[in-house]
Protein backbone atom coordinates (compact mmCIF):
# COMPACT_ATOMS: atom_id res chain seq x y z
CA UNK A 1 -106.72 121.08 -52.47
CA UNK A 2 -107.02 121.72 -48.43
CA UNK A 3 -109.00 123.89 -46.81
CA UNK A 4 -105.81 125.46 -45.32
CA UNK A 5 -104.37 126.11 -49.44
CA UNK A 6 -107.69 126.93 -50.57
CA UNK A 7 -107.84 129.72 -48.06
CA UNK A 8 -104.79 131.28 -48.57
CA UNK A 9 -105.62 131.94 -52.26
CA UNK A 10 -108.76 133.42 -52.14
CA UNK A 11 -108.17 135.54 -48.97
CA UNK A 12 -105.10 137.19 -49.54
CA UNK A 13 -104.88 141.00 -48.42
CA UNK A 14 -104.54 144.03 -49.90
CA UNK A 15 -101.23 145.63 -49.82
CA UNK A 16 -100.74 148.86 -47.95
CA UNK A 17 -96.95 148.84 -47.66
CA UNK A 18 -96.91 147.54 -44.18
CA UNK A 19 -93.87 145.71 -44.85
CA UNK A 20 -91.81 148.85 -45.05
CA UNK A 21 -92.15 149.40 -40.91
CA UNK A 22 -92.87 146.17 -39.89
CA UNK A 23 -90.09 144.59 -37.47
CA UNK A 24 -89.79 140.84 -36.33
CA UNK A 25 -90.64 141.26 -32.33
CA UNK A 26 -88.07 138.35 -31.99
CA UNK A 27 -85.32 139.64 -33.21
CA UNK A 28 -85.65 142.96 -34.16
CA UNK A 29 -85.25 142.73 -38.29
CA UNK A 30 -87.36 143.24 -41.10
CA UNK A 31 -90.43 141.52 -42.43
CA UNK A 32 -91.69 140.98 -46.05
CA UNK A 33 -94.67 139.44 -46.81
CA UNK A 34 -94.62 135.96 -48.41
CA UNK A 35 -96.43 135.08 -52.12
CA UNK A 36 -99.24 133.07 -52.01
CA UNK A 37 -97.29 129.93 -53.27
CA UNK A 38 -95.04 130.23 -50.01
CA UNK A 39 -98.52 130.84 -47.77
CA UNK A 40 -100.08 127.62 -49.44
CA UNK A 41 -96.65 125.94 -48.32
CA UNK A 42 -97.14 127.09 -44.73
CA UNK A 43 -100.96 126.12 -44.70
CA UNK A 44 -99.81 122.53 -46.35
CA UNK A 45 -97.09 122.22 -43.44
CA UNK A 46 -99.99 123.11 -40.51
CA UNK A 47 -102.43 120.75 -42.39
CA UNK A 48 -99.79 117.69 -41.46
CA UNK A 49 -98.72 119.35 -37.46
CA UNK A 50 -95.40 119.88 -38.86
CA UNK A 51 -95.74 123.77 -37.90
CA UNK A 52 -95.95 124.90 -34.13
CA UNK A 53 -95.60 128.53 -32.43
CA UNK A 54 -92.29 129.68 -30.77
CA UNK A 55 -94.21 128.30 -27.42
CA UNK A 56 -94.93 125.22 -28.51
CA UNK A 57 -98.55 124.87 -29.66
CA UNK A 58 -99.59 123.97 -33.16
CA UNK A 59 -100.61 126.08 -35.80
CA UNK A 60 -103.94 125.05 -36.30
CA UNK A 61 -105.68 128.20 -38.00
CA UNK A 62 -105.67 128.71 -41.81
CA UNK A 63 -103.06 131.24 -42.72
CA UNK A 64 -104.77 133.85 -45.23
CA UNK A 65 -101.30 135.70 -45.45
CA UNK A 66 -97.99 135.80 -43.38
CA UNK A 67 -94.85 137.93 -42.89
CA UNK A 68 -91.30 136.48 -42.44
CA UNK A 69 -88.42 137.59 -41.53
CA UNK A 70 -85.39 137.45 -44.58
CA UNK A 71 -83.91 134.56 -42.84
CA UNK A 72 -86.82 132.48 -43.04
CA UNK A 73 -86.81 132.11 -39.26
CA UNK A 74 -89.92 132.97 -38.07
CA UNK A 75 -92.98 134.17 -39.28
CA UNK A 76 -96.28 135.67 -38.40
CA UNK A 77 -99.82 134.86 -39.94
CA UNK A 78 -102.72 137.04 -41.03
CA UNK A 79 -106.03 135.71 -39.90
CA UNK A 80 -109.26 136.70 -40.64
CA UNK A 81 -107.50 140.56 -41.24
CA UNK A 82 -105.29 140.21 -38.32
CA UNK A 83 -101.59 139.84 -38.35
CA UNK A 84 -100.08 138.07 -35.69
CA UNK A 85 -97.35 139.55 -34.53
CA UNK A 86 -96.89 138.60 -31.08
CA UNK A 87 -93.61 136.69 -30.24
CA UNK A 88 -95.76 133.72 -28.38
CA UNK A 89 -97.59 133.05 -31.40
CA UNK A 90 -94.33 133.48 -34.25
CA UNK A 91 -93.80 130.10 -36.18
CA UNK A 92 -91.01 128.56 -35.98
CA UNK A 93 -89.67 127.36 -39.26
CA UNK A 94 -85.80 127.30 -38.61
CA UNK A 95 -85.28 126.90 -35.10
CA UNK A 96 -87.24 124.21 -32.31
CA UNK A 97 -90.28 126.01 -30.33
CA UNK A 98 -90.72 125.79 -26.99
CA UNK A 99 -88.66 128.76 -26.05
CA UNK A 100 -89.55 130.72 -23.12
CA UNK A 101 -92.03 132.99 -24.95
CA UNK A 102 -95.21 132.74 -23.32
CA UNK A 103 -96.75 136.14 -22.54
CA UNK A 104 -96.80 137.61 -18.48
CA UNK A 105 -99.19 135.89 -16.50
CA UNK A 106 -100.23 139.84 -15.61
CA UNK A 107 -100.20 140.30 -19.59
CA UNK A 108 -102.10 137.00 -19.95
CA UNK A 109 -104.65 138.45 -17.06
CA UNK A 110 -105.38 141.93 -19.45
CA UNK A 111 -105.63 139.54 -22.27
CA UNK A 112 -107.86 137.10 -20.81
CA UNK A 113 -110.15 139.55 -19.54
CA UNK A 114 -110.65 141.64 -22.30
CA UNK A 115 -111.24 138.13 -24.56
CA UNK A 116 -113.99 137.29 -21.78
CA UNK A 117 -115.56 140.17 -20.34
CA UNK A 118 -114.29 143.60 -21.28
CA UNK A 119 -114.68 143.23 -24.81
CA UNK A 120 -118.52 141.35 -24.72
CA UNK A 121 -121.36 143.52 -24.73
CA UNK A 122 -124.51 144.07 -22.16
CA UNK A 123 -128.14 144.64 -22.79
CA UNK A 124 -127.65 147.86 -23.57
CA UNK A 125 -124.85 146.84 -26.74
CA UNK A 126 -122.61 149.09 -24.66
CA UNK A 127 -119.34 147.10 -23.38
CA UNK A 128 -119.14 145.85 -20.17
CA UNK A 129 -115.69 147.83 -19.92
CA UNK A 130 -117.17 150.76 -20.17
CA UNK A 131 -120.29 149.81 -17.81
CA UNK A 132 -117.58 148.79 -15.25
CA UNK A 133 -115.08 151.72 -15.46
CA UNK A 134 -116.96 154.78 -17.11
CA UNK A 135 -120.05 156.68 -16.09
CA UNK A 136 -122.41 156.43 -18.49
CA UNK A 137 -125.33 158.75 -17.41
CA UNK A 138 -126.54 161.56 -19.32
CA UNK A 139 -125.34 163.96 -16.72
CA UNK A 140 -121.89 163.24 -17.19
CA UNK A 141 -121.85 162.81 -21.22
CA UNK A 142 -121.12 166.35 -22.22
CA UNK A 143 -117.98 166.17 -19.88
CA UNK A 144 -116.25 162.63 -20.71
CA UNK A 145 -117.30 163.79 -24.53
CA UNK A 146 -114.96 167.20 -23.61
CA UNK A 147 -112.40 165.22 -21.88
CA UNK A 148 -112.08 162.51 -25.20
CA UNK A 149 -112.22 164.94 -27.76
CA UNK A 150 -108.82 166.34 -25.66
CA UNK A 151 -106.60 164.14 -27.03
CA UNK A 152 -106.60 165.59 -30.57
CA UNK A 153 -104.71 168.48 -29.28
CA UNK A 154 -101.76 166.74 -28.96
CA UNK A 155 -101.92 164.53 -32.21
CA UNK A 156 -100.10 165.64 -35.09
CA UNK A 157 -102.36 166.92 -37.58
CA UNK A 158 -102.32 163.90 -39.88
CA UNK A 159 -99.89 161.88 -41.89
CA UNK A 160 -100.46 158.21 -43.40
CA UNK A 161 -100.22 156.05 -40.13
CA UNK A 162 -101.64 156.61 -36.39
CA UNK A 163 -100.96 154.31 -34.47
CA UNK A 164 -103.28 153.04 -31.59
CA UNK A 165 -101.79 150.75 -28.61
CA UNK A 166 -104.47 148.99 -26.77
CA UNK A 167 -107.05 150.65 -29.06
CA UNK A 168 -109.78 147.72 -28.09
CA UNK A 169 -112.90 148.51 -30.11
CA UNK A 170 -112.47 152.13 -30.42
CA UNK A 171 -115.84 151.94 -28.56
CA UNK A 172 -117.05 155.65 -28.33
CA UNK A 173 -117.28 157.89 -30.96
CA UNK A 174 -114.76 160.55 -30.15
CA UNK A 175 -112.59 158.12 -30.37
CA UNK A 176 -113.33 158.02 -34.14
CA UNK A 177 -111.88 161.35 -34.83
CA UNK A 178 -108.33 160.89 -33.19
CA UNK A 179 -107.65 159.32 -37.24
CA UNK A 180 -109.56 161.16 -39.04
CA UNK A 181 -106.25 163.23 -40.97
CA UNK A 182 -104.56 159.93 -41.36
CA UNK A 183 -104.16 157.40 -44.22
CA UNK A 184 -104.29 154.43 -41.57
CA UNK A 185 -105.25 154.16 -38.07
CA UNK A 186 -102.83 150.86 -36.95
CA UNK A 187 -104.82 149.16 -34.02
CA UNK A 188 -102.79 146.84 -31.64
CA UNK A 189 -104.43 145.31 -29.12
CA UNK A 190 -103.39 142.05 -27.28
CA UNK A 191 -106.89 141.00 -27.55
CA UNK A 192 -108.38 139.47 -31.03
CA UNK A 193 -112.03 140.23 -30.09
CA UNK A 194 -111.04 144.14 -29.45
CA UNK A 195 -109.49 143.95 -33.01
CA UNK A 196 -112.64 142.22 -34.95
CA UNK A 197 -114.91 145.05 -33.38
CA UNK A 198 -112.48 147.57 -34.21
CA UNK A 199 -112.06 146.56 -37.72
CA UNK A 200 -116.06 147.39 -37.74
CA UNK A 201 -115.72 150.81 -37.25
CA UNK A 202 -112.78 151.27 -39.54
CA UNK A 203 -113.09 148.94 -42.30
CA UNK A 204 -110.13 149.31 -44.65
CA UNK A 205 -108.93 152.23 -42.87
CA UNK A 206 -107.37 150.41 -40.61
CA UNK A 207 -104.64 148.04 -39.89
CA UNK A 208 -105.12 145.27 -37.30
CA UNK A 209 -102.47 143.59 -35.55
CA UNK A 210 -101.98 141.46 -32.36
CA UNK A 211 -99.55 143.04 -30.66
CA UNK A 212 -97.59 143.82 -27.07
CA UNK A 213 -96.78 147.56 -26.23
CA UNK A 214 -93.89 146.69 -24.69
CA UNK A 215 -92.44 144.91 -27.86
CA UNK A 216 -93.78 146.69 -30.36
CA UNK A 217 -92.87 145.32 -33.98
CA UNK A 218 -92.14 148.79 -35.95
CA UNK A 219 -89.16 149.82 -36.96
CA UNK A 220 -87.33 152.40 -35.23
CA UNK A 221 -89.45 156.07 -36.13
CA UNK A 222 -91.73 154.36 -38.77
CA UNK A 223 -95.22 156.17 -37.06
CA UNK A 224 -96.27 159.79 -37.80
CA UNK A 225 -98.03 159.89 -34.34
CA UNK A 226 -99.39 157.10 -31.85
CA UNK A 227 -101.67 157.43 -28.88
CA UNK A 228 -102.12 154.57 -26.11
CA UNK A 229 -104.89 155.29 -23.84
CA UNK A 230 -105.45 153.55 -20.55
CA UNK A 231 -102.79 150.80 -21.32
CA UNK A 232 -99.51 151.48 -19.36
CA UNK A 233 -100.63 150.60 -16.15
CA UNK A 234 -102.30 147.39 -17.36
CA UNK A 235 -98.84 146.55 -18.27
CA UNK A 236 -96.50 144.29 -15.57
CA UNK A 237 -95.30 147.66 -13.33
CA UNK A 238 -91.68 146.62 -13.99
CA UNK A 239 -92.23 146.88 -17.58
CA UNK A 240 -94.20 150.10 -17.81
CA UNK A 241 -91.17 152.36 -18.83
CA UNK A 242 -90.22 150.27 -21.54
CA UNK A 243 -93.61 150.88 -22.99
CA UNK A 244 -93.06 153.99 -22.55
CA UNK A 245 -89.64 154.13 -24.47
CA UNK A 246 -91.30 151.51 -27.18
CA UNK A 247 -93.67 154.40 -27.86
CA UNK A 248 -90.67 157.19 -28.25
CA UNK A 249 -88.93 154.77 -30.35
CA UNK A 250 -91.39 154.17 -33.07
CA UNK A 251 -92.60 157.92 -33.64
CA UNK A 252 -90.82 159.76 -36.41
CA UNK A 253 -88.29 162.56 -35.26
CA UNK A 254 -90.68 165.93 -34.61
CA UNK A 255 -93.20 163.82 -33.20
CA UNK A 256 -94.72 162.72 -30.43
CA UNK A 257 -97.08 160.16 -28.59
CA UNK A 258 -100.10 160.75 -26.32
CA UNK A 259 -100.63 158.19 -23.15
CA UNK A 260 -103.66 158.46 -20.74
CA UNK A 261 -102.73 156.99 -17.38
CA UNK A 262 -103.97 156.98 -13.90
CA UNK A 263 -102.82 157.78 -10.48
CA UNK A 264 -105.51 155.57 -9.15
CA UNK A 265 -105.90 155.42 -5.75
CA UNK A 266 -103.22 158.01 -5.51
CA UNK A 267 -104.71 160.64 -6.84
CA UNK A 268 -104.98 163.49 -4.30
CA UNK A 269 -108.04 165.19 -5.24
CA UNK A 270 -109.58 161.84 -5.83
CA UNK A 271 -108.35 161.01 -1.91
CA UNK A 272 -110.37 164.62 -0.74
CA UNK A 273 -113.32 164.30 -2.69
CA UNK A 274 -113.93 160.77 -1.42
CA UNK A 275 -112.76 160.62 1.73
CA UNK A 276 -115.75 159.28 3.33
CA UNK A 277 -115.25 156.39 1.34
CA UNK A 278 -112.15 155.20 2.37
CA UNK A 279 -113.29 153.07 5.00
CA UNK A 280 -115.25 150.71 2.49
CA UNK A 281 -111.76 150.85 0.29
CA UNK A 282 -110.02 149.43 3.34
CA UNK A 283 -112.58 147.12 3.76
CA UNK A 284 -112.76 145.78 0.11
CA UNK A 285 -109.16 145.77 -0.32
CA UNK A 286 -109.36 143.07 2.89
CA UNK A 287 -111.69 141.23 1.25
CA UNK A 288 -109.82 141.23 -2.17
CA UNK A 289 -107.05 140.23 -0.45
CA UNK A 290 -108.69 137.59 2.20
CA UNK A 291 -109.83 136.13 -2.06
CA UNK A 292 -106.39 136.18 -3.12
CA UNK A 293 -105.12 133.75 0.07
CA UNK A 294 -108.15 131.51 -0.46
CA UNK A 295 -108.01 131.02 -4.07
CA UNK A 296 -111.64 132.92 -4.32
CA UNK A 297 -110.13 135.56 -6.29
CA UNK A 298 -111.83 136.13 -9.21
CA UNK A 299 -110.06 134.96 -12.07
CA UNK A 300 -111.41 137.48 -14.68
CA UNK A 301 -109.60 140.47 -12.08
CA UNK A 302 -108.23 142.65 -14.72
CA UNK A 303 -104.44 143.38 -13.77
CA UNK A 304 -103.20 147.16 -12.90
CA UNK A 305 -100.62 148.52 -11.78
CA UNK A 306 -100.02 152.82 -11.35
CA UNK A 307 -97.09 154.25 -10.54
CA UNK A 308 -96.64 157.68 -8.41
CA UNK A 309 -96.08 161.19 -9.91
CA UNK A 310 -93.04 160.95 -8.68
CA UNK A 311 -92.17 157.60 -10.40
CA UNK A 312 -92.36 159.54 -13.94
CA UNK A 313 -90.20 162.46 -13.15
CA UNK A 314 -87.49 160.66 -11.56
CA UNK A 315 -86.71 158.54 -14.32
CA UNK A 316 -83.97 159.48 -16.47
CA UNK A 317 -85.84 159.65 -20.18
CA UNK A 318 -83.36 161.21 -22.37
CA UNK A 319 -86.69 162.91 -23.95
CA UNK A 320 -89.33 164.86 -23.26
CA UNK A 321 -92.18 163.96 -21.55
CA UNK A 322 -94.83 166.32 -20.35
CA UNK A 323 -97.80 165.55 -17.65
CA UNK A 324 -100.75 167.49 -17.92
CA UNK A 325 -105.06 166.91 -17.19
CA UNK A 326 -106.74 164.57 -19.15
CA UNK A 327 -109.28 163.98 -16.88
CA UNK A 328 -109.55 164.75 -12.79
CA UNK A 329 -112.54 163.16 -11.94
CA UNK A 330 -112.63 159.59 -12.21
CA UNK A 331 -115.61 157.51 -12.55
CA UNK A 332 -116.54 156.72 -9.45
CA UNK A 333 -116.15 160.25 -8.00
CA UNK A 334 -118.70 161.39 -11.01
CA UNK A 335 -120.66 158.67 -9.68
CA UNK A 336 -120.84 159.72 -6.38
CA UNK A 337 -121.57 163.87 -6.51
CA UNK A 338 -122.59 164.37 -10.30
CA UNK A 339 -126.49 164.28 -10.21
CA UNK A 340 -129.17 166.57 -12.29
CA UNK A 341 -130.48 167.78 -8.81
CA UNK A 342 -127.24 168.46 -7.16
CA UNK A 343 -126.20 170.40 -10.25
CA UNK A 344 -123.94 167.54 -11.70
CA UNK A 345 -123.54 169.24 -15.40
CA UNK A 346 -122.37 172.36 -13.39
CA UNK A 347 -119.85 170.71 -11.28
CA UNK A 348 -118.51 168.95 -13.83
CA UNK A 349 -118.22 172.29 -16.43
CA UNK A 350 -115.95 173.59 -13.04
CA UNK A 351 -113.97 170.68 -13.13
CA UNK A 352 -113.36 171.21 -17.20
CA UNK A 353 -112.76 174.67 -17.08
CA UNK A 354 -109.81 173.20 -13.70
CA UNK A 355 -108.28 171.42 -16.30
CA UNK A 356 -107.96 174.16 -19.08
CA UNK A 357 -106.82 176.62 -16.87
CA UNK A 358 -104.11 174.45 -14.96
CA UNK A 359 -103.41 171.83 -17.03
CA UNK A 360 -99.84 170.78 -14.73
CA UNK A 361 -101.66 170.91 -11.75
CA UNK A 362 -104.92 168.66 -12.49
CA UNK A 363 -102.54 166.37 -14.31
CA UNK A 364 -100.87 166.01 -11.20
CA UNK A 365 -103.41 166.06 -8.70
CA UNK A 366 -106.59 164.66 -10.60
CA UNK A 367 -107.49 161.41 -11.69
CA UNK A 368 -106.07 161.05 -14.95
CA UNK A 369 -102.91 162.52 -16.31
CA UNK A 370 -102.38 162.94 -20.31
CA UNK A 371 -98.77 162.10 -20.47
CA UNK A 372 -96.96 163.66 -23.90
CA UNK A 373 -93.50 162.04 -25.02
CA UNK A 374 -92.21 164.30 -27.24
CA UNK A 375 -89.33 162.86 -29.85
């Protein structure tokens, strides 16, 4: 027997009635999961390079289970306690690969540098994502703490699945309790190394899948609540509002999703506070761009992309979507005036207490907003 057979039978998941929302991200229909014979089938096919991915590359890992659509067109492995459902990596066992399926060079960037940086971890076993984009210092912990813990008021207070887009690691421990009244927290992530660590905080209470928010494969109001923070301007900026609208359309009726985004550099408070810093802005953006002409640019550049204020509330939704604080001061402003000796802790309570009181304003004005979409 192969190694490919032999690792189908003796790895074959649990079932936890995933079936029952899953939807092909090809075509849009329903997935059941195969038997084991059919899986040892698939892994005997890949075994002789007879099976390939809708863009063309072999299948060349061992299969420990798979979904497929009715049809028998396509379907989507389980590796290691991941299922692949990514249209890029579908198998093709009807129709020829080679379609144009290959994922967004900016998606591919994201992907790429989460795989390769963001995800790996430095001295300190923190994650270089959050050494590059989060202020880690004591004086600022009770504050981001505050800030994370935020998000449960606008979950729904439990049901069997949450659903996490772009949940990486689920590296801090707030982040722990967004799940806590759920049967299942469902963790997509376009990167397999943000999956694996995630899996080792949640174990079998949680559901692991390789996924793109702007294609998500659920069926239509399948998710009791989802949350996607700091994902929807890492997406390509033309297809941020269908993210958005993926997220609407997989929440039951009565429910809702939670998005933390960013106004980046357009954030007007963010502009006041750090005004003395513009100049070296100007000056890096030159030099980001002089690396872009030259071909110096840094491949590992993680792609972003944030739309105005103005950009959410003149789109016609057809639902409601609400823009409140999150968080006002971003990382590098915390950086900047948040010290023990200048009364950081203080400062930052102020900015808290800013955010509570006039939650549309902050949202607005600060760094990041807390978008709700309401269904």
């Amino acid at each position: 027997m192969s190694a490919l057979r032999q690792s189908a039978i003796t790895t074959y998941p649990r079932s936890d009635g995933l079936e029952d929302i899953l939807r092909c991200p090809i075509t849009g229909a329903e997935l059941e999961q195969l038997s084991i014979q059919d899986v040892c089938e698939l892994n005997s096919r890949a075994s002789r390079g007879e099976l390939r991915h809708l863009d063309g590359t072999a299948v060349r890992t061992a299969l420990d289970a798979a979904y497929a659509t009715a049809d028998r067109s396509y379907a989507y492995a389980v590796c290691d306690g991941i299922t692949m459902l990514l249209g890029n990596l579908a198998i093709a066992l009807r129709f020829e690969a080679g379609q144009n399926s290959a994922l967004r060079d900016e998606k591919k960037s994201v992907q790429d540098f989460y795989e390769r940086v963001g995800w790996s971890r430095g001295e300190d076993d923190a994650f270089i994502d959050a050494h590059k984009y989060e202020d880690l210092r004591e004086v600022a912990s009770d504050y981001v703490r505050r800030c994370r813990l935020r998000i449960n008021d606008h979950i729904n207070p439990g049901g069997r699945y949450l659903l996490d887009v772009a949940s990486g690691p689920i590296q801090f421990p707030e982040y722990l309790t967004y799940s806590e009244t759920f049967d299942y927290r469902i963790c997509v992530d376009l990167s397999v190394a943000a999956l694996r660590e995630a899996r080792h905080k949640l174990g079998d209470l949680g559901i692991y899948i390789l996924g793109d928010v702007t294609n998500l494969p659920f069926k239509d109001g399948s998710i009791d609540s989802a949350i996607s923070l700091h994902t929807i301007y890492h997406v390509p900026r033309d297809e941020q509002e269908k993210a958005i609208r993926e997220l609407h359309r997989v929440v039951k009726s009565g429910s809702q999703a939670t998005v933390i985004y960013s106004w980046g550099r357009r954030s007007a408070l963010m502009n006041l506070l750090l005004f003395p810093l513009v100049l070296f802005r100007a000056m890096r953006s030159l030099y980001q761009r002089f690396n872009r002409i030259t071909g110096r640019e840094n491949r590992s550049r993680l792609y972003a992309y944030m739309h105005p204020y103005d950009w959410f509330k003149s789109r016609d939704w057809g639902f409601e979507l609400e823009t409140i604080a999150w968080r006002t001061i971003s990382h590098h402003c915390s950086m900047v005036y948040a010290h023990s000796w200048l009364g950081g802790r203080a400062l930052l309570r102020l900015a808290f207490w800013f955010e509570d009181r006039f939650p549309s304003l902050a949202g607005r004005i600060g760094q990041y907003p807390l978008v709700i979409i309401r269904k």
